[in-house]
C-alpha atoms as a PDB file:
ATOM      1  CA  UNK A   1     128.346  71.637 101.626  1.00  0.00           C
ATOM      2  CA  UNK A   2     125.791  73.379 103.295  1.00  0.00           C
ATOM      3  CA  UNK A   3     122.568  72.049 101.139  1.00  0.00           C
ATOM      4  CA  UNK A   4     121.526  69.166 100.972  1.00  0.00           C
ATOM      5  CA  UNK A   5     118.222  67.040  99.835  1.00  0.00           C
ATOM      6  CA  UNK A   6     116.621  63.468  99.862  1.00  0.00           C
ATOM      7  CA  UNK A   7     115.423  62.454  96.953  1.00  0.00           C
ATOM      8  CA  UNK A   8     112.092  61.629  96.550  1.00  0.00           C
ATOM      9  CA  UNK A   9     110.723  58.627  94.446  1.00  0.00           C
ATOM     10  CA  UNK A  10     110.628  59.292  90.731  1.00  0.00           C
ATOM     11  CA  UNK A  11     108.108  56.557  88.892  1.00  0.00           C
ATOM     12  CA  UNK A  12     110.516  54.710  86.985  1.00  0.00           C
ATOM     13  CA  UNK A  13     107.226  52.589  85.176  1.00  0.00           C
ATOM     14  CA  UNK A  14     105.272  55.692  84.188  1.00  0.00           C
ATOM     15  CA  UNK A  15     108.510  57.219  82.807  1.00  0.00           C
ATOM     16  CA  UNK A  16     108.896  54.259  80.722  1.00  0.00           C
ATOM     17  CA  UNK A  17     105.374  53.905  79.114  1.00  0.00           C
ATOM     18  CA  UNK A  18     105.224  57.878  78.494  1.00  0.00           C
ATOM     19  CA  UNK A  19     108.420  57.637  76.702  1.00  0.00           C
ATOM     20  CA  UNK A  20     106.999  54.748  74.692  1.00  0.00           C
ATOM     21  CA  UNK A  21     104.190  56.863  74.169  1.00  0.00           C
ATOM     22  CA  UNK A  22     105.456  59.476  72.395  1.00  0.00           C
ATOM     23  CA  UNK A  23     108.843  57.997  71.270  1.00  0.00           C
ATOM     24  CA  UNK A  24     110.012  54.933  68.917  1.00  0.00           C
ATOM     25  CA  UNK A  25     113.672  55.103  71.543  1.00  0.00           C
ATOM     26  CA  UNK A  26     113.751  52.934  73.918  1.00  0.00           C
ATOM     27  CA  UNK A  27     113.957  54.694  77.504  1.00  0.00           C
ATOM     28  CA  UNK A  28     117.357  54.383  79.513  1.00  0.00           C
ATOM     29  CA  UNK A  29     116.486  52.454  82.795  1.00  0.00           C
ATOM     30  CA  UNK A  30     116.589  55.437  85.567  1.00  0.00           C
ATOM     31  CA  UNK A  31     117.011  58.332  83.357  1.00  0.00           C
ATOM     32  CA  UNK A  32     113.820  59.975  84.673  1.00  0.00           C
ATOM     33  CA  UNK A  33     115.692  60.144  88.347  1.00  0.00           C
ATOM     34  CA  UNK A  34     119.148  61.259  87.205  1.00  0.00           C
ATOM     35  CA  UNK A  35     117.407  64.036  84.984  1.00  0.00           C
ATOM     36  CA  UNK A  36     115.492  65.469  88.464  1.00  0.00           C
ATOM     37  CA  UNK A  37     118.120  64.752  90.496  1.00  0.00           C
ATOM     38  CA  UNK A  38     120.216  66.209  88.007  1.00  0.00           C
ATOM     39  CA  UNK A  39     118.156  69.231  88.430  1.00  0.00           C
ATOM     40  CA  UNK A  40     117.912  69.604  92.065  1.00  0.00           C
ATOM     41  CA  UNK A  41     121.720  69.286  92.477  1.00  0.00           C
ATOM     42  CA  UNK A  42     121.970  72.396  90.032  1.00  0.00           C
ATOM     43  CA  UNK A  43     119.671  74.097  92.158  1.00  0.00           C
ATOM     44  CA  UNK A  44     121.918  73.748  95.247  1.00  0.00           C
ATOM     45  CA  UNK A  45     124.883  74.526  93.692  1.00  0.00           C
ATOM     46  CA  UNK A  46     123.256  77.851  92.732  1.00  0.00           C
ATOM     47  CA  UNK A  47     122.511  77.806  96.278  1.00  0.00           C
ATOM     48  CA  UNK A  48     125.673  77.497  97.657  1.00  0.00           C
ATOM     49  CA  UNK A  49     127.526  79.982  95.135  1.00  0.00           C
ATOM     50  CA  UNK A  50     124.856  82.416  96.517  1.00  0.00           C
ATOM     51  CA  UNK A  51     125.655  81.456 100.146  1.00  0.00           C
ATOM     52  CA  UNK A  52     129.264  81.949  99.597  1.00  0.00           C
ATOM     53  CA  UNK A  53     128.539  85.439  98.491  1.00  0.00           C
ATOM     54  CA  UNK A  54     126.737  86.196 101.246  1.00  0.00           C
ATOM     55  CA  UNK A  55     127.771  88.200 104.617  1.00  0.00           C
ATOM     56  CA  UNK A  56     125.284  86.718 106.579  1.00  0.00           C
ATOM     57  CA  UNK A  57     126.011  82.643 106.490  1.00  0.00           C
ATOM     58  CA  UNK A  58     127.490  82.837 109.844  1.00  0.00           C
ATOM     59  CA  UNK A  59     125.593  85.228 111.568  1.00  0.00           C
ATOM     60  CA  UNK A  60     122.369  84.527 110.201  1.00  0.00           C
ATOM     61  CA  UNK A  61     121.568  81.028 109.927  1.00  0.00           C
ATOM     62  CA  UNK A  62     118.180  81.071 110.294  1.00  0.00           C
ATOM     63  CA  UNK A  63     118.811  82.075 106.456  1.00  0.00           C
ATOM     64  CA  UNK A  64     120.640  78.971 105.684  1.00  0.00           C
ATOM     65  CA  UNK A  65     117.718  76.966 107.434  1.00  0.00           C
ATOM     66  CA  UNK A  66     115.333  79.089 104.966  1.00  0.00           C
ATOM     67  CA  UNK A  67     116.915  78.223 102.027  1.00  0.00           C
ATOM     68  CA  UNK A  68     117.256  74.583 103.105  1.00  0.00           C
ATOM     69  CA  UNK A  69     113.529  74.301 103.425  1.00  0.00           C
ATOM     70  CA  UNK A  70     112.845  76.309 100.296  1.00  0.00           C
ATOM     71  CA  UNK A  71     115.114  73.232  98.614  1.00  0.00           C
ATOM     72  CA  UNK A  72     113.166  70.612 100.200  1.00  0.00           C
ATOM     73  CA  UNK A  73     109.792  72.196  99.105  1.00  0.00           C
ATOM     74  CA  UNK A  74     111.255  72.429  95.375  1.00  0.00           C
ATOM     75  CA  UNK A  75     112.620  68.931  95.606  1.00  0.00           C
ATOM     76  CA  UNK A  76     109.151  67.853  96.316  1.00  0.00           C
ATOM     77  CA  UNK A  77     107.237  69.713  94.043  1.00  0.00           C
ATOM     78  CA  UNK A  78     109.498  68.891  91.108  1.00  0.00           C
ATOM     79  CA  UNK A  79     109.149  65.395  91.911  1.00  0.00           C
ATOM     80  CA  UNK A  80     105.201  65.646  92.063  1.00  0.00           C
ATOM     81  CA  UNK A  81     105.329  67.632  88.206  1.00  0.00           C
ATOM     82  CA  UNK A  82     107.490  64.933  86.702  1.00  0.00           C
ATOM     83  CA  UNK A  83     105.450  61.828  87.968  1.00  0.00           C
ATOM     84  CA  UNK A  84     102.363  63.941  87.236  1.00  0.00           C
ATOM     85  CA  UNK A  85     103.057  64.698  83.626  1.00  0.00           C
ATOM     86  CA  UNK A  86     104.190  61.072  83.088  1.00  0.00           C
ATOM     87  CA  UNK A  87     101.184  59.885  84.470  1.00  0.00           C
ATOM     88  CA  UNK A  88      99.385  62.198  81.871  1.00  0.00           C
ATOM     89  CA  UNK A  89     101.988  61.247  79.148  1.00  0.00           C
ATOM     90  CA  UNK A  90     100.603  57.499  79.600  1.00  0.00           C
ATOM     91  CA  UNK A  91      96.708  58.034  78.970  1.00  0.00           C
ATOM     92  CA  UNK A  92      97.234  58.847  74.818  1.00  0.00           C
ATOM     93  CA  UNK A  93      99.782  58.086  72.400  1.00  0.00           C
ATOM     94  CA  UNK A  94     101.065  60.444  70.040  1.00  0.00           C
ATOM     95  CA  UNK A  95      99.442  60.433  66.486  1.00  0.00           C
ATOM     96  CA  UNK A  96     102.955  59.358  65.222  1.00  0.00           C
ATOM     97  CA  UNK A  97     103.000  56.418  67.804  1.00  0.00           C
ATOM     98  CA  UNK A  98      99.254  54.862  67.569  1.00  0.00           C
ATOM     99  CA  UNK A  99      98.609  56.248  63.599  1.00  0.00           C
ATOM    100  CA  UNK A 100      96.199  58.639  62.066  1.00  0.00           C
ATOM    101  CA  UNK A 101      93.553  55.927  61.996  1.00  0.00           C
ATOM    102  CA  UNK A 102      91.050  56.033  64.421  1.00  0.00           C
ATOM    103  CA  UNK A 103      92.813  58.560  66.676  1.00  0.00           C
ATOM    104  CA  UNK A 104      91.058  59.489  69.799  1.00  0.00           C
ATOM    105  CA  UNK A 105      91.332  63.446  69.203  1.00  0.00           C
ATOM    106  CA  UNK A 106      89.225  64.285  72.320  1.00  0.00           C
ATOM    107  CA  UNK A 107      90.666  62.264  74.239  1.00  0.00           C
ATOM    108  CA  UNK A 108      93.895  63.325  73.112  1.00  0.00           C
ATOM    109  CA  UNK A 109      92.182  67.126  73.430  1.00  0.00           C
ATOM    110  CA  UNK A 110      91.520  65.793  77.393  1.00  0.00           C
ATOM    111  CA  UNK A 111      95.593  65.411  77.433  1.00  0.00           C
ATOM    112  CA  UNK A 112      96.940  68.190  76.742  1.00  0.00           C
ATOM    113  CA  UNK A 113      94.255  70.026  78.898  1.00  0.00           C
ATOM    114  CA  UNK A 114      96.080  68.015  81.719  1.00  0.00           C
ATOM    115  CA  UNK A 115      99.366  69.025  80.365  1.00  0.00           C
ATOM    116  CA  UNK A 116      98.353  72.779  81.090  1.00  0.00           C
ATOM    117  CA  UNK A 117      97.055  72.537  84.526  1.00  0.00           C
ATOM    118  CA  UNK A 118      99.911  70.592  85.449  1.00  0.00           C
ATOM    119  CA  UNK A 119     102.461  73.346  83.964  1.00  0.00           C
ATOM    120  CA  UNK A 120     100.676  75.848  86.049  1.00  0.00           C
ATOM    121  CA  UNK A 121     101.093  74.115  88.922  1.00  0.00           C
ATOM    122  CA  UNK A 122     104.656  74.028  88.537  1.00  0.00           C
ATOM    123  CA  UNK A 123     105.412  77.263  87.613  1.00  0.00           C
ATOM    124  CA  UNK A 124     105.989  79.244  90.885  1.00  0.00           C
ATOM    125  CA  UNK A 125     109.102  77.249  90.852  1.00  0.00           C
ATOM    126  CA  UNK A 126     110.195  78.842  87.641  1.00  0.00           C
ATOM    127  CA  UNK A 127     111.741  81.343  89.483  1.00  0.00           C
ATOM    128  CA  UNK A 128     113.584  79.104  92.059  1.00  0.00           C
ATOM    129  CA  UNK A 129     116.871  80.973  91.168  1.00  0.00           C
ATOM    130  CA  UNK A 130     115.916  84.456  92.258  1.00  0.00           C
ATOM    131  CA  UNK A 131     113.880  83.192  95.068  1.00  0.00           C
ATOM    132  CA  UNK A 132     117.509  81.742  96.185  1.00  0.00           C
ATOM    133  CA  UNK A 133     119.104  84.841  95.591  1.00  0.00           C
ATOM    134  CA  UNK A 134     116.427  86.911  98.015  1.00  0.00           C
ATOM    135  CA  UNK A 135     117.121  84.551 101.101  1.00  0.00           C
ATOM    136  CA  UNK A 136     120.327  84.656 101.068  1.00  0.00           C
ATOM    137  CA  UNK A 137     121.504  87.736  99.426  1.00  0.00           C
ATOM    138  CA  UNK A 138     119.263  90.299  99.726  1.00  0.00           C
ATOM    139  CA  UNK A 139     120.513  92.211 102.777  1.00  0.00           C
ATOM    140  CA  UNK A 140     118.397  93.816 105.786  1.00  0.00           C
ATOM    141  CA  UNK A 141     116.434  96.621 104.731  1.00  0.00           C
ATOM    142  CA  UNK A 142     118.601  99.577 105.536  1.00  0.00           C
ATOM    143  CA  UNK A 143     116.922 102.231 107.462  1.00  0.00           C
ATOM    144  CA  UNK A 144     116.676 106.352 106.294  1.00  0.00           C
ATOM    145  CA  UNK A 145     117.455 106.846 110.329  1.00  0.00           C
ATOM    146  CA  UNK A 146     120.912 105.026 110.148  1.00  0.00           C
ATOM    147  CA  UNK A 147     123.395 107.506 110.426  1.00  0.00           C
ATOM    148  CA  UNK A 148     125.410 105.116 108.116  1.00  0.00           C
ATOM    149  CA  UNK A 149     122.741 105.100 105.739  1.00  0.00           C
ATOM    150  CA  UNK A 150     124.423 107.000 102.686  1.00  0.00           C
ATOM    151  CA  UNK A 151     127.545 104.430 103.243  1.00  0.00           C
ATOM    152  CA  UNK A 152     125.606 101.407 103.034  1.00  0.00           C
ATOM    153  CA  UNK A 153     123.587 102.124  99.894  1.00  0.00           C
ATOM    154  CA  UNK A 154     126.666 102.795  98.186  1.00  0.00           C
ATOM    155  CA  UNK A 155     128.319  99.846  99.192  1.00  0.00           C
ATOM    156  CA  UNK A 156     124.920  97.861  98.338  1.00  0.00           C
ATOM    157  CA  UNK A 157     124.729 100.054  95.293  1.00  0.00           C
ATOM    158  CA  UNK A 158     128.438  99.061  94.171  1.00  0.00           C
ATOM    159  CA  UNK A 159     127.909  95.395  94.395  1.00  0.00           C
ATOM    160  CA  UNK A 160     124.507  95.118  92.602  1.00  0.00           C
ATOM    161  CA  UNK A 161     125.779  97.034  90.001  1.00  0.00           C
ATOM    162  CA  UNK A 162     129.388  94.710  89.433  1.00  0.00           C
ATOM    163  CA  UNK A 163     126.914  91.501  89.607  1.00  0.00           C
ATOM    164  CA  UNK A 164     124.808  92.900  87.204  1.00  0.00           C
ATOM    165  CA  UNK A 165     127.390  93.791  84.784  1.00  0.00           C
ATOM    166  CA  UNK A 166     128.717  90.640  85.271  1.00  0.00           C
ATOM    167  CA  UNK A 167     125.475  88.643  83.879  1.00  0.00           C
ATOM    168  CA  UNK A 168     125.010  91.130  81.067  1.00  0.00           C
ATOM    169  CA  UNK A 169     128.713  90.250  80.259  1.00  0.00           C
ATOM    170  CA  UNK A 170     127.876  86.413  80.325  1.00  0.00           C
ATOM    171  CA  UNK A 171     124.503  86.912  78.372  1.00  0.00           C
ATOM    172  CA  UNK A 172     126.153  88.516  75.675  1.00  0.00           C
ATOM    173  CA  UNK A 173     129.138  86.091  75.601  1.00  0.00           C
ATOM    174  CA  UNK A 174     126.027  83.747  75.431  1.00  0.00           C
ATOM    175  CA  UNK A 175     124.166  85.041  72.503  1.00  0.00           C
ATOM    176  CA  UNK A 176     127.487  84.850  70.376  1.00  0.00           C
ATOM    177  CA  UNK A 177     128.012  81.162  70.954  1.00  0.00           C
ATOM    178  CA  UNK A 178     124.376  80.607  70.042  1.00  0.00           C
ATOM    179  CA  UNK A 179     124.859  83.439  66.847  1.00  0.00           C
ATOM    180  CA  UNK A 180     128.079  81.414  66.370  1.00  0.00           C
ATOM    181  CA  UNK A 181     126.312  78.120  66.003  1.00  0.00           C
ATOM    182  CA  UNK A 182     128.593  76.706  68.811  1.00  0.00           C
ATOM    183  CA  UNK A 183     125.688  76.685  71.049  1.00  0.00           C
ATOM    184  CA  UNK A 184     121.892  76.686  71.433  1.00  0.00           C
ATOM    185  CA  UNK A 185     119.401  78.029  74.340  1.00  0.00           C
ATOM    186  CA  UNK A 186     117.495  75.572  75.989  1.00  0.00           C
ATOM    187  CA  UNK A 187     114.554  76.456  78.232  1.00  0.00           C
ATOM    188  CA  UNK A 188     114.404  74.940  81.182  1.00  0.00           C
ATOM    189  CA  UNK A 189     113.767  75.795  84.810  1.00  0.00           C
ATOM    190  CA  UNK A 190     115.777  78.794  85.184  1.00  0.00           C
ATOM    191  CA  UNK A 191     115.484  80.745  82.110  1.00  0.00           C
ATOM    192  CA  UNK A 192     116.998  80.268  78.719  1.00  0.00           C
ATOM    193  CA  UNK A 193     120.537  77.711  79.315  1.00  0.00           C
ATOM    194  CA  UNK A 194     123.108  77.676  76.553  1.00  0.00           C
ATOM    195  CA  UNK A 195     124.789  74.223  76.048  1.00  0.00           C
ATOM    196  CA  UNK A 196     128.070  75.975  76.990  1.00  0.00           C
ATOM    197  CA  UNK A 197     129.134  76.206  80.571  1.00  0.00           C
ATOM    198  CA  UNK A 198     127.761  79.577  80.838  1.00  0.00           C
ATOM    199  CA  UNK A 199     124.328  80.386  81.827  1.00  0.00           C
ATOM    200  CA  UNK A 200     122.177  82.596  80.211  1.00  0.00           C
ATOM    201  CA  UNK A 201     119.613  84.602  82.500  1.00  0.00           C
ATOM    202  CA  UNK A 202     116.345  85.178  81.802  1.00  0.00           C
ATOM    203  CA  UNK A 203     115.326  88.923  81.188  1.00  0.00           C
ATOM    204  CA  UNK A 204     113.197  89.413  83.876  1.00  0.00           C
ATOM    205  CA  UNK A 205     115.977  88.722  86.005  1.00  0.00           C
ATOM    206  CA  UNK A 206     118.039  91.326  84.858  1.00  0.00           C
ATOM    207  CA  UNK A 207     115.313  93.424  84.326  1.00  0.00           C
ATOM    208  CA  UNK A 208     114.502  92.884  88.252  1.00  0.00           C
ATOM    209  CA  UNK A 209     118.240  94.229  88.698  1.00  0.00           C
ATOM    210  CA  UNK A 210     118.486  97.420  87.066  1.00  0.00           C
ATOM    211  CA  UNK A 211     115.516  98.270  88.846  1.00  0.00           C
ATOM    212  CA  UNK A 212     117.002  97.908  92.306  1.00  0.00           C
ATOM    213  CA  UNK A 213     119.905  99.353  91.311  1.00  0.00           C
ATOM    214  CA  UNK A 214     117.656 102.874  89.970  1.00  0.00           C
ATOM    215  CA  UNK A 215     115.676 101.966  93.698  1.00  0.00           C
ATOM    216  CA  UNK A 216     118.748 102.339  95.598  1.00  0.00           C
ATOM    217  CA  UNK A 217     120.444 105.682  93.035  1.00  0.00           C
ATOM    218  CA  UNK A 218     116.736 107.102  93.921  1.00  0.00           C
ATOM    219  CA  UNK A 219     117.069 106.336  97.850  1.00  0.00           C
ATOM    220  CA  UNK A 220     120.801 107.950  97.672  1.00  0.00           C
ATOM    221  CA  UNK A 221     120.138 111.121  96.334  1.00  0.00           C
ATOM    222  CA  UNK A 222     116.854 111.477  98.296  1.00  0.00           C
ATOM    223  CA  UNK A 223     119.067 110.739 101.258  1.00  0.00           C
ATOM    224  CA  UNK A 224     121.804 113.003 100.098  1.00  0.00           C
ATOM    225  CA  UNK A 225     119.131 116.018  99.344  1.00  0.00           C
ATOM    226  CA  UNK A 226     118.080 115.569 103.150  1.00  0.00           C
ATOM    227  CA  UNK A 227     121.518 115.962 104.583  1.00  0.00           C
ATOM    228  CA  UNK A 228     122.113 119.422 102.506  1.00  0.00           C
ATOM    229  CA  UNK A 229     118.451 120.815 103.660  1.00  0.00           C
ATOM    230  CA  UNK A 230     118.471 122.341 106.835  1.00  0.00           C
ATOM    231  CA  UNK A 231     115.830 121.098 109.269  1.00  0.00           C
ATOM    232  CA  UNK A 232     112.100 121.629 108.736  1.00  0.00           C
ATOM    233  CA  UNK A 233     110.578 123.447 112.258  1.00  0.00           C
ATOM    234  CA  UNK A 234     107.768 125.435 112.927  1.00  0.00           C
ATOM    235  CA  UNK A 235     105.696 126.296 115.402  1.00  0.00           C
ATOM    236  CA  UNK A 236     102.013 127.969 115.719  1.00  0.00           C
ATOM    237  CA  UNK A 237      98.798 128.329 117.537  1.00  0.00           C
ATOM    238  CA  UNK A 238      98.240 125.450 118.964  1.00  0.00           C
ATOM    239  CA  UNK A 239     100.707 123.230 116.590  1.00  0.00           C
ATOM    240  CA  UNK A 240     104.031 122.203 115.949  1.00  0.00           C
ATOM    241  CA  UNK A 241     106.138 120.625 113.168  1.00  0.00           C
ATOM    242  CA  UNK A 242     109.343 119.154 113.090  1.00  0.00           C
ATOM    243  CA  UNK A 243     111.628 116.666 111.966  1.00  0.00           C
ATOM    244  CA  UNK A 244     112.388 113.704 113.985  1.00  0.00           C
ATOM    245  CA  UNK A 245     115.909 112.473 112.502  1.00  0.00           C
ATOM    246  CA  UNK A 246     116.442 109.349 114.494  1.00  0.00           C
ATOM    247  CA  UNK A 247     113.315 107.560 113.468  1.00  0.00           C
ATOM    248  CA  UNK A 248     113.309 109.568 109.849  1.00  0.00           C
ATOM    249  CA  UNK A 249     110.281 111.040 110.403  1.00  0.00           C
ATOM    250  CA  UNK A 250     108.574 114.274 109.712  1.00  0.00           C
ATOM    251  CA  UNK A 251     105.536 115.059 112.217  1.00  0.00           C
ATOM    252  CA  UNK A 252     103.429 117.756 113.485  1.00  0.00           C
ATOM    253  CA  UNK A 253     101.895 117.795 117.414  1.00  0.00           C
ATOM    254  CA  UNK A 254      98.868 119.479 118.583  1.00  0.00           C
ATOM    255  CA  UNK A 255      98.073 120.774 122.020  1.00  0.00           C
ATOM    256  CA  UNK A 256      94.404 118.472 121.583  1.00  0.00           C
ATOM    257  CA  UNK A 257      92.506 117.170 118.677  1.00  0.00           C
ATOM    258  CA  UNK A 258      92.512 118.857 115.872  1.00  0.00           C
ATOM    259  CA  UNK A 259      89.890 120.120 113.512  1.00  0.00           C
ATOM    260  CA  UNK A 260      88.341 117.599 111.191  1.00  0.00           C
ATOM    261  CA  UNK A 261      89.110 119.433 108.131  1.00  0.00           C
ATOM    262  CA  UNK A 262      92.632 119.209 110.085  1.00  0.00           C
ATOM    263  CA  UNK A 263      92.841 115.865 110.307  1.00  0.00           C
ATOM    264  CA  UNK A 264      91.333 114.885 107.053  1.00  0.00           C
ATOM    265  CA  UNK A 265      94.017 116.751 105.267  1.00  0.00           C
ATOM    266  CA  UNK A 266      96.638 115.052 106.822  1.00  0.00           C
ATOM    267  CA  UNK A 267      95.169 111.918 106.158  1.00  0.00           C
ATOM    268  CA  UNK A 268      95.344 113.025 102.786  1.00  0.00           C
ATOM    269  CA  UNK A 269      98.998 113.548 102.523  1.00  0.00           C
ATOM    270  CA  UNK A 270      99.980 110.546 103.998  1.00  0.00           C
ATOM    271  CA  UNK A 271     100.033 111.364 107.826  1.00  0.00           C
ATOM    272  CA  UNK A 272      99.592 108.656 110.260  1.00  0.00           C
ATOM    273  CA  UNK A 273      98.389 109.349 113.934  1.00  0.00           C
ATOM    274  CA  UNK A 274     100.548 107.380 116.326  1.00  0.00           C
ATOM    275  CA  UNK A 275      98.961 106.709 119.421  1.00  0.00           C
ATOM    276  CA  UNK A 276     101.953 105.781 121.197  1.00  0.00           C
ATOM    277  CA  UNK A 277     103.937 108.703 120.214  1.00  0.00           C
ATOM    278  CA  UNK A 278     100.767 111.194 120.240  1.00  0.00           C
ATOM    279  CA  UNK A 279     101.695 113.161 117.145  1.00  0.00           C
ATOM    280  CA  UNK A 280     100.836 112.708 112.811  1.00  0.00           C
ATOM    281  CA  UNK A 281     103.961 111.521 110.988  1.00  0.00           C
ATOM    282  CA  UNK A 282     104.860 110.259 107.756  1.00  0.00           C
ATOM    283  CA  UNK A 283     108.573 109.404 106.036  1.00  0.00           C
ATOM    284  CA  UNK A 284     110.545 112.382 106.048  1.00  0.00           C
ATOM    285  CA  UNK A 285     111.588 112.160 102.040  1.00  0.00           C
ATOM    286  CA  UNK A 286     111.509 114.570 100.209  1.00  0.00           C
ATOM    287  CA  UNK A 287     107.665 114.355  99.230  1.00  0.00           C
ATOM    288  CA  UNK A 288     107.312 114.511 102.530  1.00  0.00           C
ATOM    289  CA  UNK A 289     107.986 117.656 103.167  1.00  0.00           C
ATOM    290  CA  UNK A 290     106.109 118.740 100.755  1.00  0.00           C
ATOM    291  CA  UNK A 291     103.504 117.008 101.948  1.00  0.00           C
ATOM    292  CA  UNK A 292     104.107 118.644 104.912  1.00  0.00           C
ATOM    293  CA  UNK A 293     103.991 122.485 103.334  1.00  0.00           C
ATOM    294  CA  UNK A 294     100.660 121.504 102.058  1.00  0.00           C
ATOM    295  CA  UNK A 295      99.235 120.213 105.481  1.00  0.00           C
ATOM    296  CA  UNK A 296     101.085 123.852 106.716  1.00  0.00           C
ATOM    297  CA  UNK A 297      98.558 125.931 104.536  1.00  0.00           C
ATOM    298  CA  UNK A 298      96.052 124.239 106.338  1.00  0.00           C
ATOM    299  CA  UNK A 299      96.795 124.580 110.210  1.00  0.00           C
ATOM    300  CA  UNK A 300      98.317 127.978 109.759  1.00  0.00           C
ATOM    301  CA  UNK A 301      95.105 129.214 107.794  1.00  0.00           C
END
């Protein structure tokens, strides 16, 4: 395996007295620690499925390392929420526990305040599952310059599409067991989980897919539209615009400073002055060009 984590100390006591707080059962000795260690081991599993999947284990394992830390920090927090909320758990009784008779409502009021505060501070690890799935899947951003560009996106586009219609597969399969009454959703770290072996994803992370997969159909066909339009180059008094291909940039030079109203306009559109290079450029996309034909009005006038 390549994760791995050290538990940290679960307060065995606390879990106890909040469960007889709140609870005629009696607690089962250590159940506290198997249910977050229980939840941590999920976690890594998740992260090793993902690491499988991933191109870049071997040659990248400062990713690994990331991920590995990322696992220690949620091991750590979890472990702070639980003890926390027991802790909080302890200082009232439910109204079913200690009776209607004399119940302490504010300070029962006081409680569940805590309760809140203490969710929020848990819930950036909510979405420990697609923070997972960045480090170690999400691949380099790939450059408009690359003169593999076009090949790339496809193959990026063809797998995020196949892994997305694989969880919409699952999710339905999902909502029948539950419409079935074989199965129910529970809500727990990472989303809704059915009681089957099947997990079933919150929306937002399939939301979060289909929009990276229109991203990268938006970045093909802008890249694809480039390819079929001949160069952009002109030249004037004083000026000169062109395309630089290699860096994917569209940019216009000027034998000295330009006129303010000049250089406010293509500030305007998006040009940026680059003192190393000495000329304005922006992305060469298709709005830029057309950024660039607006700018053109300007110098040529």
């Amino acid at each position: 395996m390549l994760f791995t984590f050290t538990p940290e100390t679960i307060n065995e006591e606390a879990a106890r007295r909040a469960k007889e707080n709140i609870s005629f059962s009696d607690y089962k000795p250590g159940s506290a620690t198997a249910d977050y260690t229980s939840q941590v081991n999920a976690l890594i599993e998740i992260a090793e499925d993902f690491a499988r999947r991933s191109r870049f284990t071997a040659s990248e394992p400062e990713r690994i390392a990331e991920a590995q830390s990322y696992i220690n920090y949620y091991s750590r927090k979890y472990a702070e929420y639980i003890n926390k909320d027991n802790e909080i758990t302890c200082r009232c009784p439910s109204v079913m526990i200690a009776g209607p008779a004399n119940f302490p409502v504010r300070k029962k009021q006081k409680q569940v305040a805590a309760w809140d505060a203490n969710r929020k501070n848990y819930i950036s690890l909510d979405d420990a599952k697609y923070k997972l799935h960045y480090i170690l899947l999400e691949e380099h951003p790939i450059s408009s310059a690359d003169p593999e560009a076009l090949e790339k996106l496809n193959k990026k586009l063809e797998r995020l599409q196949a892994e997305h219609a694989e969880h919409l597969k699952a999710n339905k399969a999902a909502a029948a067991e539950v419409k079935a009454g074989r199965a129910k959703y529970e809500y727990g770290t990472f989303g809704a989980v059915t009681t089957t072996d099947g997990r079933h994803l919150p929306t937002y992370f399939t939301d979060n897919e289909s929009a990276e997969i229109r991203r990268i159909k938006g970045r093909i066909e802008d890249l694809k539209r480039q390819k079929e339009t001949p160069s952009k180059e002109e030249a004037g008094d004083g000026w000169n615009l062109y395309e630089d291909n290699e860096a994917g940039r569209i940019c216009f030079e000027f034998d000295g400073k330009p006129e303010q109203n000049i250089i406010d306009t293509l500030k305007s559109y998006g040009f940026k002055w680059s003192p190393r290079l000495k000329r304005w450029q922006r992305q060469n996309t298709d709005n830029g060009r057309r950024a660039a034909d607006e700018v053109l009005k300007v110098v040529s006038a």
